[in-house]
Protein backbone atom coordinates (compact mmCIF):
# COMPACT_ATOMS: atom_id res chain seq x y z
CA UNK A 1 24.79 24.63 -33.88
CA UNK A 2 28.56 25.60 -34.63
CA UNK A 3 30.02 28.08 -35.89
CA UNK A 4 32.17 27.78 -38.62
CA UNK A 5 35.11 30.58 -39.83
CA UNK A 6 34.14 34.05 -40.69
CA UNK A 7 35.68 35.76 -43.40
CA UNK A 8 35.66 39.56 -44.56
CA UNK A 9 34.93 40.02 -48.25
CA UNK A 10 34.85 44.08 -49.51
CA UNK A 11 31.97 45.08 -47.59
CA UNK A 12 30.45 41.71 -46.77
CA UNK A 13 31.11 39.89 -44.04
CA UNK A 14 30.47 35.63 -44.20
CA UNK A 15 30.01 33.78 -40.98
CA UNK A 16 29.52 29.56 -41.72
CA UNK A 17 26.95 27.96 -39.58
CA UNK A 18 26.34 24.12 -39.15
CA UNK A 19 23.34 22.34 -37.79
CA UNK A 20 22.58 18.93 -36.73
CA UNK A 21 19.25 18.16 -37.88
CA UNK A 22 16.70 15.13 -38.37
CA UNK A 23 16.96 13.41 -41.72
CA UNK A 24 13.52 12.35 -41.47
CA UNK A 25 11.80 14.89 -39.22
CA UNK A 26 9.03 12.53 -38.10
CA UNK A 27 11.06 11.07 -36.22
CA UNK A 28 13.42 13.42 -34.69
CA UNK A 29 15.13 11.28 -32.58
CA UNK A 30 16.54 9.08 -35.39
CA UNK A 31 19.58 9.80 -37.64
CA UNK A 32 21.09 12.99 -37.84
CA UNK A 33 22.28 15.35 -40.69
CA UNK A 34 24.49 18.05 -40.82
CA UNK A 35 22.94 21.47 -42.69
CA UNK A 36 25.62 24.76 -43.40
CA UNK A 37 24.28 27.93 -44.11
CA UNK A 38 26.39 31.17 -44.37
CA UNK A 39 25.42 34.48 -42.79
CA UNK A 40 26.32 37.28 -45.20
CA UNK A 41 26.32 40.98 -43.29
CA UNK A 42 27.74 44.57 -44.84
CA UNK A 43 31.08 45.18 -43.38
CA UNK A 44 30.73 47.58 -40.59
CA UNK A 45 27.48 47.26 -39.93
CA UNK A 46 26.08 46.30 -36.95
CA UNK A 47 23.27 43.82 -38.04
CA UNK A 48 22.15 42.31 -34.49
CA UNK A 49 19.05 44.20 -34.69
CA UNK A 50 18.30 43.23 -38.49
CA UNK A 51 15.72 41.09 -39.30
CA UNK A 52 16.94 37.87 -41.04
CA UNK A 53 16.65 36.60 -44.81
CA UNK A 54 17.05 33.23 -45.63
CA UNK A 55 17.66 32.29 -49.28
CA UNK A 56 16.55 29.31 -50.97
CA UNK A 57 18.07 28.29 -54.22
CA UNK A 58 16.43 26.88 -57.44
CA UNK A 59 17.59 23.26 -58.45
CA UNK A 60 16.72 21.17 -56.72
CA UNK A 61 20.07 19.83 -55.88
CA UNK A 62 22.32 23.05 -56.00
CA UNK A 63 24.19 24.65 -52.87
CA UNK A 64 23.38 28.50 -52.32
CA UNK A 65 25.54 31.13 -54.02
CA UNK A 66 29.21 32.00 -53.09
CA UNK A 67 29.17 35.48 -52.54
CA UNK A 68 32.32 36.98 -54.00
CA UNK A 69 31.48 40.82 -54.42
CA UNK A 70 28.95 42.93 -53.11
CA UNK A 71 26.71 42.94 -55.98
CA UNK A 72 23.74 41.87 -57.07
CA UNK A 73 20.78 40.95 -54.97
CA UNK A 74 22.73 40.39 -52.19
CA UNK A 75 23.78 44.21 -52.01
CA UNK A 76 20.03 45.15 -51.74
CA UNK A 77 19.32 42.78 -49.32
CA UNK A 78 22.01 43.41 -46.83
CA UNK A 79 20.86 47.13 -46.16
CA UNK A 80 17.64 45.66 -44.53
CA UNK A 81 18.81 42.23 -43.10
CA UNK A 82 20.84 39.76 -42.30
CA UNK A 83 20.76 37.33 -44.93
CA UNK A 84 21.13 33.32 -44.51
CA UNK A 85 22.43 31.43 -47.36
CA UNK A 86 21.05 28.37 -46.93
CA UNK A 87 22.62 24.94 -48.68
CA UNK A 88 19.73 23.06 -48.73
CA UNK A 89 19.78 19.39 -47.39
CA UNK A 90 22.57 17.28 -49.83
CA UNK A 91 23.80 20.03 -51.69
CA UNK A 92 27.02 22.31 -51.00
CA UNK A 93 28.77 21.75 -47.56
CA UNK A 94 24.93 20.36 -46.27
CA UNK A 95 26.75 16.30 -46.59
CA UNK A 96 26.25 16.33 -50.31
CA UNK A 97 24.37 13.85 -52.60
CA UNK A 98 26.83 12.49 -54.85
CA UNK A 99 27.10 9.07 -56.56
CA UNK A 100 29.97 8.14 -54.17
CA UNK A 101 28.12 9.07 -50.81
CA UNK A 102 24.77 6.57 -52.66
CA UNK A 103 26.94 4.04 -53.07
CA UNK A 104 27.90 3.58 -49.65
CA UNK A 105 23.96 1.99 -49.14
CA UNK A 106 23.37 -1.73 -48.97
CA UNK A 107 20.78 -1.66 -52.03
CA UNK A 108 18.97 0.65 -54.37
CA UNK A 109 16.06 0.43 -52.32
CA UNK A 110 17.65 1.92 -49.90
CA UNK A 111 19.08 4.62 -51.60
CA UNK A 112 15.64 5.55 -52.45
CA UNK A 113 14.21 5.40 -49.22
CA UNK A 114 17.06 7.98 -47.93
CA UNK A 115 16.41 10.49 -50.87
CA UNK A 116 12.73 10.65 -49.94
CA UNK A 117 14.19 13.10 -47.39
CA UNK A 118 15.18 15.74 -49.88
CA UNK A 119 12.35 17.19 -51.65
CA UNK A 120 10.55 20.81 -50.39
CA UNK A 121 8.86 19.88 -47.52
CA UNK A 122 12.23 18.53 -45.64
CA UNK A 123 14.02 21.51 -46.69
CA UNK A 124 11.16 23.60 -44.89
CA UNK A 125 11.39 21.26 -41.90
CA UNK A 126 14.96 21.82 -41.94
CA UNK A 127 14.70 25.74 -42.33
CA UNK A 128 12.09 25.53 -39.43
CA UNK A 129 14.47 23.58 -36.88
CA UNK A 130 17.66 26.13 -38.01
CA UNK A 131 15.23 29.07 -36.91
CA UNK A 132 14.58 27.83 -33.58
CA UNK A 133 17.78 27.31 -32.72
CA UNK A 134 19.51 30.48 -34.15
CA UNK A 135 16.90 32.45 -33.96
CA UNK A 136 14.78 31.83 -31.52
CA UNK A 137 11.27 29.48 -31.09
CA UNK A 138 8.87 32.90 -30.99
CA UNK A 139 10.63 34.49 -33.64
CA UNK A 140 10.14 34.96 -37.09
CA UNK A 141 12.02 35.61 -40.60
CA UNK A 142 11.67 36.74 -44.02
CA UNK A 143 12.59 33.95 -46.75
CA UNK A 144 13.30 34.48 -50.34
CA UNK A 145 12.80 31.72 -52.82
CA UNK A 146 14.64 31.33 -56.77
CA UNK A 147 12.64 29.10 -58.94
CA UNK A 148 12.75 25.69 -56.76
CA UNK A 149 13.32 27.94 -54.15
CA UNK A 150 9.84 29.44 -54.62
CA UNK A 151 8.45 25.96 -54.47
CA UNK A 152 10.32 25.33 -50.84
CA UNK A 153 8.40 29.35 -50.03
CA UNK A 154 4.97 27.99 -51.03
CA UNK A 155 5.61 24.58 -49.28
CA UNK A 156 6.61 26.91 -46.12
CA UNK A 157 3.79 29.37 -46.85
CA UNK A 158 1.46 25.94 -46.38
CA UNK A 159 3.29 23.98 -43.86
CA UNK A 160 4.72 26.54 -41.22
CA UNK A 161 3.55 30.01 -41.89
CA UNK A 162 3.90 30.89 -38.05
CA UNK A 163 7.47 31.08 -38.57
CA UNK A 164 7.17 33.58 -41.77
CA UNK A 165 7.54 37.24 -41.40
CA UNK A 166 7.09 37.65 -45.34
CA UNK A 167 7.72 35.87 -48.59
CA UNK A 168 9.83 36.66 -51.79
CA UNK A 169 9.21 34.64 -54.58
CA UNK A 170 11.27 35.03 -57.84
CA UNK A 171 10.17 32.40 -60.66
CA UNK A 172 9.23 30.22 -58.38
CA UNK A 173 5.48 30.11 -58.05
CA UNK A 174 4.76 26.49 -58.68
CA UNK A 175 1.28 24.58 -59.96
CA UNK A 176 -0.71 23.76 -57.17
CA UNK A 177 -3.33 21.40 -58.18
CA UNK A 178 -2.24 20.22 -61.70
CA UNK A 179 -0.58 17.05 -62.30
CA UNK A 180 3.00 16.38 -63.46
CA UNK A 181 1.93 15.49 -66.99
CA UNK A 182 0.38 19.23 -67.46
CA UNK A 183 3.60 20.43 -66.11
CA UNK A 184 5.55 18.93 -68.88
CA UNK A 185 3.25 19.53 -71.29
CA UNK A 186 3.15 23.08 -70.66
CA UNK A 187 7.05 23.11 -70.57
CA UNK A 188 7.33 21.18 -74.29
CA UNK A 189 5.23 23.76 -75.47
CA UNK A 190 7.37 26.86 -73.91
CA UNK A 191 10.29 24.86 -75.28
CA UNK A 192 9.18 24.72 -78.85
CA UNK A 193 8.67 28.51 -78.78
CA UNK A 194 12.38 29.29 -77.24
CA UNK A 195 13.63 26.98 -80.42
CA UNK A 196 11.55 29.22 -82.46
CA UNK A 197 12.87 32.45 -81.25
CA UNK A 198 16.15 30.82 -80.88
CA UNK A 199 16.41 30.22 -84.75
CA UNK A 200 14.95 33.80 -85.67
CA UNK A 201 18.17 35.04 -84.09
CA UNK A 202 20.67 32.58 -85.28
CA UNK A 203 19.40 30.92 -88.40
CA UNK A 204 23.02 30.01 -89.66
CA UNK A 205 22.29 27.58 -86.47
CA UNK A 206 20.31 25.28 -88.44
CA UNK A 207 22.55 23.85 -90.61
CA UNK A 208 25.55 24.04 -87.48
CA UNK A 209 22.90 21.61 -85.26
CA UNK A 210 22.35 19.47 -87.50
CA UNK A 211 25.81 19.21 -88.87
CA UNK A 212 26.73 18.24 -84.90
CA UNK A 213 23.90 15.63 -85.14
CA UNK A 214 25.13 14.49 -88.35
CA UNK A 215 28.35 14.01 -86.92
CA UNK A 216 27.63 12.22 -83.75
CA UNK A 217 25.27 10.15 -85.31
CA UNK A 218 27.90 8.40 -87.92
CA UNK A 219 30.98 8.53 -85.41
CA UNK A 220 31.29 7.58 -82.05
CA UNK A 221 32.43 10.91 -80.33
CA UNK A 222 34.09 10.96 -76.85
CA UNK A 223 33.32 13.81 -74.61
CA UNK A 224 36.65 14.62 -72.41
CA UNK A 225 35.64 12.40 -69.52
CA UNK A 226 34.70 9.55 -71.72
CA UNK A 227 31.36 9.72 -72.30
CA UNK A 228 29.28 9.22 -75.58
CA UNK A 229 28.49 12.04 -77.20
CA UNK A 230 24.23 10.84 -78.18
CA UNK A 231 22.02 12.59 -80.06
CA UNK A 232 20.18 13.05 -77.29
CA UNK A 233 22.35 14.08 -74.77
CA UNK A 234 23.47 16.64 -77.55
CA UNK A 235 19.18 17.61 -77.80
CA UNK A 236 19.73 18.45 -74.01
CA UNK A 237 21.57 21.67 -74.87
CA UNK A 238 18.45 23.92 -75.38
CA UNK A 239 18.44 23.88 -70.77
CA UNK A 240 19.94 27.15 -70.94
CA UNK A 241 17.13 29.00 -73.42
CA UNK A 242 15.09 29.93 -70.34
CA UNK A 243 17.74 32.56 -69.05
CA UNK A 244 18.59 35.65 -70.73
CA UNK A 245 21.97 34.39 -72.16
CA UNK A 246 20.85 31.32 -73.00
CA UNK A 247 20.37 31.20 -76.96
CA UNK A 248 23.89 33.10 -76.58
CA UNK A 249 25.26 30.13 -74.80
CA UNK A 250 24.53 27.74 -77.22
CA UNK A 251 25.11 30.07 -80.05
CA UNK A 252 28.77 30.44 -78.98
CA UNK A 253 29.23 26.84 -78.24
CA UNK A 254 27.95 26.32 -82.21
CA UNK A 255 30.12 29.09 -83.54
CA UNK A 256 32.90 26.81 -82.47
CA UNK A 257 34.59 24.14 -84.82
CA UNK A 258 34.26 20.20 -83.76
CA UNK A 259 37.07 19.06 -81.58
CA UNK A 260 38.35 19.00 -78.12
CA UNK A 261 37.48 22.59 -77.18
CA UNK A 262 33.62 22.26 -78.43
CA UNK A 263 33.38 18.86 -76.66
CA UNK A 264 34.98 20.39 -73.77
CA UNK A 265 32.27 23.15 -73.94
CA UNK A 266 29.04 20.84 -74.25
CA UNK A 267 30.14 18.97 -71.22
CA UNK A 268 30.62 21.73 -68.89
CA UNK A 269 26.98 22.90 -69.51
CA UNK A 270 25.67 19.73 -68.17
CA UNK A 271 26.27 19.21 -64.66
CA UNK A 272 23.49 16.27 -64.14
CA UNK A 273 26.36 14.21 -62.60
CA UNK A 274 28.13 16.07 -60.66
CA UNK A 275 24.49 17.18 -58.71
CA UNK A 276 22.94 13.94 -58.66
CA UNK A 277 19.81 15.22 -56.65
CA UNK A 278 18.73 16.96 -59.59
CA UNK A 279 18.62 14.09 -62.13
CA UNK A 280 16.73 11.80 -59.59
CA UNK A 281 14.47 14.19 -57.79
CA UNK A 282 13.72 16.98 -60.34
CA UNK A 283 9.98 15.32 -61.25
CA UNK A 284 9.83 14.38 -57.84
CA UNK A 285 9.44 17.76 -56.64
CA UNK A 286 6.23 18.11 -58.44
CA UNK A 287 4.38 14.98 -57.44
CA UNK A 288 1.63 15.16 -54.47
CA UNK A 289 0.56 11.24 -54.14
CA UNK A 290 1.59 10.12 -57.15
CA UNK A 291 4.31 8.76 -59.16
CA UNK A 292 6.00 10.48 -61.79
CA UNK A 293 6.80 7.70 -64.32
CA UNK A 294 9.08 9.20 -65.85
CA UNK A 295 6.73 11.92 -66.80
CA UNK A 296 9.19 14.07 -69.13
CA UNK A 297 9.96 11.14 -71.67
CA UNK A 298 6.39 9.68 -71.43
CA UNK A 299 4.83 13.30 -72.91
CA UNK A 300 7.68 14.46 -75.32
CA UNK A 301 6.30 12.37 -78.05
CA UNK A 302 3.29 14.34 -78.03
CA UNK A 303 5.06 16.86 -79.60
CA UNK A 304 6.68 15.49 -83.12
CA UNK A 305 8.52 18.32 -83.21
CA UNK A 306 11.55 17.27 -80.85
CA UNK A 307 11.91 13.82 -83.17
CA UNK A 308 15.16 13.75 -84.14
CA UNK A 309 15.82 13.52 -88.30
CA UNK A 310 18.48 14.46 -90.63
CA UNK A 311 15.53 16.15 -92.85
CA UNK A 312 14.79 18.74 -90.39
CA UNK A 313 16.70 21.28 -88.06
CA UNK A 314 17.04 19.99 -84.46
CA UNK A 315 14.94 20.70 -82.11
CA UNK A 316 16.56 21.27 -78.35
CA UNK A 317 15.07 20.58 -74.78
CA UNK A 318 15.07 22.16 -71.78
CA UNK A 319 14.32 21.39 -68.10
CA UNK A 320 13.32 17.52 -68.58
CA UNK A 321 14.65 14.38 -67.16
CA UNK A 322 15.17 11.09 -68.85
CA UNK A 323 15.79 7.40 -67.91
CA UNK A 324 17.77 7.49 -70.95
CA UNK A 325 20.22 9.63 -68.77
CA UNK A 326 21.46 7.20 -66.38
CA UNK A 327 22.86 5.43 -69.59
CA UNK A 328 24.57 7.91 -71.43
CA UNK A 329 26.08 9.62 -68.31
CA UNK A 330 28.15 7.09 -67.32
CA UNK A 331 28.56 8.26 -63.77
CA UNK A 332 24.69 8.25 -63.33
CA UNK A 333 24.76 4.68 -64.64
CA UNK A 334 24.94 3.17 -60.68
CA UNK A 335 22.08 5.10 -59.85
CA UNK A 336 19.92 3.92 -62.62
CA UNK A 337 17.85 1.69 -60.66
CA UNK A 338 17.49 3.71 -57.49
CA UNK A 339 15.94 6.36 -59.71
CA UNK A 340 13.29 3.62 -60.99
CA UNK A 341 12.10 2.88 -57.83
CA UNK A 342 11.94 6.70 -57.29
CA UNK A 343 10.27 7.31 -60.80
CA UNK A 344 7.82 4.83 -59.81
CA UNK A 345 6.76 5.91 -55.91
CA UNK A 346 3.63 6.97 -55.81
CA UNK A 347 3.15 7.96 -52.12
CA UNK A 348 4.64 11.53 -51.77
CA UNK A 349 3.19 13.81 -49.74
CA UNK A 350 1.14 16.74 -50.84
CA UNK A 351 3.16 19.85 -50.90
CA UNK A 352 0.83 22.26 -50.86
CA UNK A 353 -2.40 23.21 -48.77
CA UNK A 354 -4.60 25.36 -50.65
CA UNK A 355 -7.04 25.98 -47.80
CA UNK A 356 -3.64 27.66 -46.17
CA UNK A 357 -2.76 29.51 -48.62
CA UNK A 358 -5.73 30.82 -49.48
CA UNK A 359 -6.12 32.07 -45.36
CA UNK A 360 -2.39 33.42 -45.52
CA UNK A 361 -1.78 36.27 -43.82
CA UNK A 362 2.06 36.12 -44.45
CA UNK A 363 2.76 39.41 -46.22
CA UNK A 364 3.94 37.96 -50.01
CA UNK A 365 5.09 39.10 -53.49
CA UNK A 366 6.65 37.36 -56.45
CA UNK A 367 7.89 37.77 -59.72
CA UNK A 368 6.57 36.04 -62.40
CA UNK A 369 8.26 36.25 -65.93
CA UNK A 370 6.47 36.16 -69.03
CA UNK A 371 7.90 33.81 -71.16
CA UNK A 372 9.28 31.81 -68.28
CA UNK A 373 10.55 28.52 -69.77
CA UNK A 374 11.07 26.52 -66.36
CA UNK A 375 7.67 27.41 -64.50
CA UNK A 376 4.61 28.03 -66.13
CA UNK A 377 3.46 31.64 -66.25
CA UNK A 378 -0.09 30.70 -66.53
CA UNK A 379 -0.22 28.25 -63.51
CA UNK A 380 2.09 30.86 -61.50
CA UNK A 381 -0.80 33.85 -61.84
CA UNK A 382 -3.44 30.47 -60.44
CA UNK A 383 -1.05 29.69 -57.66
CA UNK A 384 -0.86 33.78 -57.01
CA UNK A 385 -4.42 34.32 -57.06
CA UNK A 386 -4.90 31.57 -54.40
CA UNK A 387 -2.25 32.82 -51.96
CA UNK A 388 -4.35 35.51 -50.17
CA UNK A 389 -2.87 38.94 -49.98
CA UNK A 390 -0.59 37.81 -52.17
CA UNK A 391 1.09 41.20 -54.77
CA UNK A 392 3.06 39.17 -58.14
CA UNK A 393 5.17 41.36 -60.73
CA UNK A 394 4.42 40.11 -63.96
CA UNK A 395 6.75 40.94 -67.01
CA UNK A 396 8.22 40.30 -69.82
CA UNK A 397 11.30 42.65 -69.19
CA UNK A 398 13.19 39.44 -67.57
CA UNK A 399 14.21 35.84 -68.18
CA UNK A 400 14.23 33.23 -65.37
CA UNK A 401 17.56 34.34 -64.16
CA UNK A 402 16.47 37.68 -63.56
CA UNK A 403 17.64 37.78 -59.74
CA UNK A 404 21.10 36.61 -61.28
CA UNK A 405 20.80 39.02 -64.07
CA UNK A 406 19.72 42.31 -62.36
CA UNK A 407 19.52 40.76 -58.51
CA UNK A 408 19.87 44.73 -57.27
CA UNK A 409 17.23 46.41 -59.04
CA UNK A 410 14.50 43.02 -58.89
CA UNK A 411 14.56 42.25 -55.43
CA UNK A 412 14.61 46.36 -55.11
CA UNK A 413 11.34 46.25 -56.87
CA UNK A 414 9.92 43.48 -54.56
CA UNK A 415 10.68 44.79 -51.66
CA UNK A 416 9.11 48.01 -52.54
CA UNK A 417 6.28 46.27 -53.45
CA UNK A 418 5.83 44.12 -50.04
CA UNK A 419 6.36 47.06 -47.95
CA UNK A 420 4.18 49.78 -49.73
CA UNK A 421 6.64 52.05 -51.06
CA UNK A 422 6.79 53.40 -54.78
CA UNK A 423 9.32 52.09 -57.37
């Protein structure tokens, strides 16, 4: 382990840690990775004897917030522990994913074969071998999990519970025992009620959508980095409808006239090259020994709906992948074929034990939102009601991004919750 710089923020305190760990833990004596996490403490406290809290952030594919205030849930948090911000393997200063760093390997295959390494259960791994060393082998920690996050909690919850002192769970209880196909299937229908609700508010949007579509369909339209504008990478604009500013988002973005600014404005909501990791692994993460195929596209036409037509208003998506998308963005083009071979594996581990979790004895809670648009409420209560001892917050006060939102008061609740105290 080294220690990075430590910084003093107005009443935090950041310390930067790196690690050398395994990339493929099953063989530990093998290549090595580096992994940074940050250590956030209030200023002028001393937190030796706190317990720690190590964050896991939703994606996959996305480093771990930058604290720049002390706000949000990271202001709760710090009164009881010492929190870890971990950048999960390939994302943030963890030696990032990116389409240069791929294309430094001899072949697509082996591109593949290197991002096997960054789904839940190598994150865990690598969360278990950071522990060890900065902690200490016989002690434990508390871990809090965002949306993929939650899946990386569960996967720990089943893989290494000794090292858990409790669980936090925010969006992020995943389906344990359904297939990928369900998963989308459940998501297309969420989807088709945000668009619903979406419209109710904004119903001057119908005509602006499809006077975009209209427009990108007859001209060829250059985003500012050069890409196409498509009709369906326009579709893809509905992501954001799961949060609670999300119809606002694209509202806004609609308000505007066509031109530089709005095509400035569509590309900056879609990041899918500039985090690579999320565009190739995203179904990934929700295969156990079997391949996705591309499970997104191959279910979407189930739902006639999301057809694209100048006789009826469009219909947006949300959290899927397409191969389509290592076309249109042209920076994804290189890894089009890596992502095949990826699409098409059908040997992943499980990521779950249910006979685990339903002996866990790791104290656990989790919020579970409503209307979630990203993971299923429905298969969220199953996965709850098969984590023993497990306490969930259901509600409908909150969007996905509710630790984002209101991070103070939710993870308040939670941690009332876990440790008996009223709200």
């Amino acid at each position: 382990m080294k220690k990075s710089a430590t910084h003093g923020l107005p009443g935090l305190v950041l310390t930067g840690h790196v690690f050398s760990v395994p990339l493929d833990h099953t063989h530990p004596e093998g290549a090595k990775i580096e992994v940074f996490a940050r250590e956030v403490t209030a200023a002028g406290k001393d937190a030796r004897d706190l317990p720690w809290l190590v964050f896991f952030q939703g994606g996959p594919g996305f480093g771990a917030p930058r604290p720049v205030t002390e706000s949000g849930w990271i202001k709760r948090a710090i009164k009881e522990y010492r929190v870890l911000l971990l950048d999960q393997r390939g994302t943030g200063l963890s030696r990032p994913v990116t389409v240069e760093s791929l294309a430094q390997f001899p072949s697509p295959q082996a591109a593949a074969d290197y991002l096997k390494h960054f789904r839940a259960d190598s994150i865990v791994r690598d969360a278990e071998w950071i522990r060890r060393e900065l902690v200490g082998p016989k002690e434990t920690w508390s871990v809090l999990g965002q949306s993929f996050g939650g899946f990386c909690v569960t996967h720990y919850l089943s893989a290494a519970p000794e090292g858990l002192r409790e669980a936090i769970m925010t969006g992020g209880l995943p389906a344990v025992g359904h297939t990928v196909d369900d998963i989308y299937r459940a998501t297309a229908r969420r989807i088709l009620d945000k668009n619903a609700k979406y419209y109710e508010r904004y119903p001057e949007d119908v005509d602006r959508a499809r006077a975009v579509l209209d427009w990108i369909s007859r001209d060829d339209v250059r985003l500012p980095a050069g890409d196409r504008l498509t009709p369906r990478r326009f579709q893809q604009l509905g992501m954001p409808f799961g949060a609670s500013d999300g119809f606002e988002t694209v509202h806004y973005l609609l308000e505007q006239e066509p031109g530089w600014a709005f095509l400035r404005a569509v590309e900056q909501l879609q990041s899918f090259d500039t985090n690579p990791i999320y565009a190739i692994l995203h179904e990934a993460c929700y295969c156990d020994g079997a391949a996705s195929n591309w499970a997104a596209a191959r279910v979407l036409p189930e739902f006639p709906d999301f057809a694209l037509s100048a006789e009826r208003r469009v219909t947006f998506t949300g959290e899927m992948i397409f191969p389509w998308m290592f076309e249109d963005y042209r920076r994804l083009a290189p890894l089009r074929e890596t992502a095949e071979l990826l699409a098409r594996f059908d040997r992943w581990p499980a990521i779950y034990d249910p006979v685990v979790l339903r002996a866990n004895r790791v104290p656990c809670v989790a919020a579970v939102y409503y209307e979630d648009m990203y993971v299923e409420r429905a298969y969220s209560e199953e996965t709850a009601a098969m984590i023993r001892g497990a306490k969930t917050w259901i509600t409908n006060e909150y969007e996905h991004n509710a630790i984002r939102a209101d991070g103070e008061r939710v993870l308040g609740r939670l941690l009332a919750m876990l440790h008996g105290k009223s709200t």
